[in-house]
Protein backbone atom coordinates (compact mmCIF):
# COMPACT_ATOMS: atom_id res chain seq x y z
CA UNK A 1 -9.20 25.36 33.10
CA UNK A 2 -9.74 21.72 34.52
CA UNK A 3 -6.57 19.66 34.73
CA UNK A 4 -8.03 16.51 33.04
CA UNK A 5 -10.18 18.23 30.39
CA UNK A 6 -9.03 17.53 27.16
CA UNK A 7 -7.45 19.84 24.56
CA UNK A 8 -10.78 20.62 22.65
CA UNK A 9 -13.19 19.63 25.20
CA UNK A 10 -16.18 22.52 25.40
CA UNK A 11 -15.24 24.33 28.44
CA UNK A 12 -16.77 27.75 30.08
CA UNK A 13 -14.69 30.12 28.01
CA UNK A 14 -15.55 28.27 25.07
CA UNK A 15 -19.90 29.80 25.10
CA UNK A 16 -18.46 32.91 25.26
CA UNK A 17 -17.95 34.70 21.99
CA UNK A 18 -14.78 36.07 21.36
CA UNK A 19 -14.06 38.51 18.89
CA UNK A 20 -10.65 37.02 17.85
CA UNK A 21 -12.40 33.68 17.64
CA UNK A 22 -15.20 34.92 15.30
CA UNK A 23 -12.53 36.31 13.19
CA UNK A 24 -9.67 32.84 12.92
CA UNK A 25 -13.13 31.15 12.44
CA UNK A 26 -13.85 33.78 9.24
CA UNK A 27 -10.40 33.08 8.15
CA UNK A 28 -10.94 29.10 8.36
CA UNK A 29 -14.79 29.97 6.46
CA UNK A 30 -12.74 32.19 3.53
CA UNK A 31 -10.68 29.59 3.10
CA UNK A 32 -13.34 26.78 2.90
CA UNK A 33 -15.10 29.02 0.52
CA UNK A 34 -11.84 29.77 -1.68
CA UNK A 35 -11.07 26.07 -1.71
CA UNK A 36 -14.86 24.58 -2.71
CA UNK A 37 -16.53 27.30 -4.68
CA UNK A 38 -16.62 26.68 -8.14
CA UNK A 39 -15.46 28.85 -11.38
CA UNK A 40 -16.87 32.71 -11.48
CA UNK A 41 -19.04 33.40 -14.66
CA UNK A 42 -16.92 35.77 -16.87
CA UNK A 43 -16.41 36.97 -19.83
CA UNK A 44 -13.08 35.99 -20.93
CA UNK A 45 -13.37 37.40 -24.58
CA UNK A 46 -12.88 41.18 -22.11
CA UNK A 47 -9.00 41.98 -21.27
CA UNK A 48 -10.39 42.94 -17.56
CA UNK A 49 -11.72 39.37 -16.81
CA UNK A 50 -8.25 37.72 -17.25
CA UNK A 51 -7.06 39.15 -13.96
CA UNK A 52 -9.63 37.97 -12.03
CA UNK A 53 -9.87 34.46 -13.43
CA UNK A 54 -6.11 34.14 -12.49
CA UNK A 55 -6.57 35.65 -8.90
CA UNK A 56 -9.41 33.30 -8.31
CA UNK A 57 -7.06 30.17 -10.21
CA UNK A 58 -4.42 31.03 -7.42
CA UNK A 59 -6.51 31.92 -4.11
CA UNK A 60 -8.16 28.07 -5.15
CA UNK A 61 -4.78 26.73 -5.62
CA UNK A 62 -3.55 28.10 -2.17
CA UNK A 63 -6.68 27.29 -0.41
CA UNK A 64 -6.33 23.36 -1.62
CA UNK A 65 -2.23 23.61 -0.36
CA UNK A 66 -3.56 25.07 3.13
CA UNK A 67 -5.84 22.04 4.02
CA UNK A 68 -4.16 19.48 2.26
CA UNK A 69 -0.59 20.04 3.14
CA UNK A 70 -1.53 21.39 6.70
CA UNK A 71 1.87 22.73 8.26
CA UNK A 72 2.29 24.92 11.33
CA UNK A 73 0.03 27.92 9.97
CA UNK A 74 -2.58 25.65 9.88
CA UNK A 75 -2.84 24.26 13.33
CA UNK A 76 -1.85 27.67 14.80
CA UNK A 77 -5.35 28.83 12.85
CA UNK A 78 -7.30 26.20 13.71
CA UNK A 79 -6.10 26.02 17.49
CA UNK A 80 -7.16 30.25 17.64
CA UNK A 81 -10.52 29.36 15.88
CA UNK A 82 -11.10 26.93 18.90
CA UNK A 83 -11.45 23.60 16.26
CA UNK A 84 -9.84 20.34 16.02
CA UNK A 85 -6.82 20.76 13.34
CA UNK A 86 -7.09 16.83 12.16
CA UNK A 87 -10.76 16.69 11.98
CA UNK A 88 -11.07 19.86 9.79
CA UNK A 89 -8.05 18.77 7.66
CA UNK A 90 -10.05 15.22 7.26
CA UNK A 91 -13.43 16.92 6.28
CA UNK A 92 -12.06 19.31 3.83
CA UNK A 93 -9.63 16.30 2.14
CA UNK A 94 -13.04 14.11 1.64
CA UNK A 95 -14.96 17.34 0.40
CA UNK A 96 -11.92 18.03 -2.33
CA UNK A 97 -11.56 14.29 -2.98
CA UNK A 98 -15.64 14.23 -3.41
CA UNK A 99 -15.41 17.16 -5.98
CA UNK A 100 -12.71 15.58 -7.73
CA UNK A 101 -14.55 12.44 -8.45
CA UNK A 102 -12.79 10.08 -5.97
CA UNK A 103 -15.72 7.79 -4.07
CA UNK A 104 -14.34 8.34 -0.71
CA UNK A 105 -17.66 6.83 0.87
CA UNK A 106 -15.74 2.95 -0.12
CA UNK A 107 -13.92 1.83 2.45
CA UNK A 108 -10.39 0.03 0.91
CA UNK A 109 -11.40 -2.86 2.77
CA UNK A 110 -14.45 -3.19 0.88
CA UNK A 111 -14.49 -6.54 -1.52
CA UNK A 112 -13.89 -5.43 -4.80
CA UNK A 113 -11.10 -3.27 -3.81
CA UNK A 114 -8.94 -6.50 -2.69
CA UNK A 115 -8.02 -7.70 -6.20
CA UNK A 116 -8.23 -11.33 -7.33
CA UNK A 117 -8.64 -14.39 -4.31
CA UNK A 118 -5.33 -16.53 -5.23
CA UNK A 119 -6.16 -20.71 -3.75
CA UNK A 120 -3.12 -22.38 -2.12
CA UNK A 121 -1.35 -25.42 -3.88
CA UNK A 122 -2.94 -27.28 -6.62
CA UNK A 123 -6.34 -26.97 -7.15
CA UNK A 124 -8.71 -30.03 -6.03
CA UNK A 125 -9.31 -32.71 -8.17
CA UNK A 126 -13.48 -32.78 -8.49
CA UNK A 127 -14.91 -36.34 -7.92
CA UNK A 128 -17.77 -37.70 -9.85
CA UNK A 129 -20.90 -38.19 -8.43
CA UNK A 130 -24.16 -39.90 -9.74
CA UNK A 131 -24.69 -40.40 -13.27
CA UNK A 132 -21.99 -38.83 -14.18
CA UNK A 133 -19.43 -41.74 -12.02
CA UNK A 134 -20.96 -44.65 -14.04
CA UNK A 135 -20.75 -42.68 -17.39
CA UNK A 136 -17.10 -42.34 -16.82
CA UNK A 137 -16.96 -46.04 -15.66
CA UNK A 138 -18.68 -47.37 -18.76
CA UNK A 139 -16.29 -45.43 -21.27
CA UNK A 140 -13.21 -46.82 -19.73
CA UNK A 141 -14.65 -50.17 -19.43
């Protein structure tokens, strides 16, 4: 490996396809698909569909913790599946966010994010101009 390549710069041994790669890169997929997919279609009036509507409530749940909370199990998967552990973590958070109804395509900086504009000091006193000078000059007069 070159001294000055980076941590997750494409090298050589990255073209060539490992088979413990293709398998921490199935693990990252599962999880992706565990955290994203939506409900199963069952029929929850039958005693047998109960189980499987809680396994899939608790694989989702755990899927959710894995990207969003990160941790050492995390990096260690993403490091053997050859990706970048912040970038995934970041696509995955907007792609939860997304489905949860958050706009995460706003930046906060974005104008009517920042609240109400508050002046300094008193606010100016307007001065008449035009008609509207001599109208206030002939009532006082």
């Amino acid at each position: 490996m070159n001294i000055f390549a980076q941590k997750y710069e494409p090298t050589q041994e990255d073209n060539i396809a490992m088979p413990e790669r293709d398998l921490w890169i199935a693990v990252l997929c599962r999880a992706v698909l565990d955290a994203c997919k939506g409900a199963p279609q069952l029929d929850m009036s039958s005693r047998a569909n109960i189980p499987h509507k809680n396994q899939y409530t608790y694989n989702k749940d755990q899927a959710r913790h894995f990207f969003l909370e990160g941790g050492s199990h995390f990096r260690n998967v993403c490091e053997f599946a050859g990706r970048n552990h912040i970038y995934v973590q970041q696509k995955i958070r907007k792609i939860l966010l997304r489905k949860g109804g958050w706009n995460v395509d706003v930046p906060i900086t974005s104008h009517y994010r920042q609240g109400l504009k508050r002046g300094r000091g008193r606010p100016k006193k307007k001065h008449l101009t035009g008609n509207a000078y001599y109208a206030s000059k002939a009532k006082t007069a």
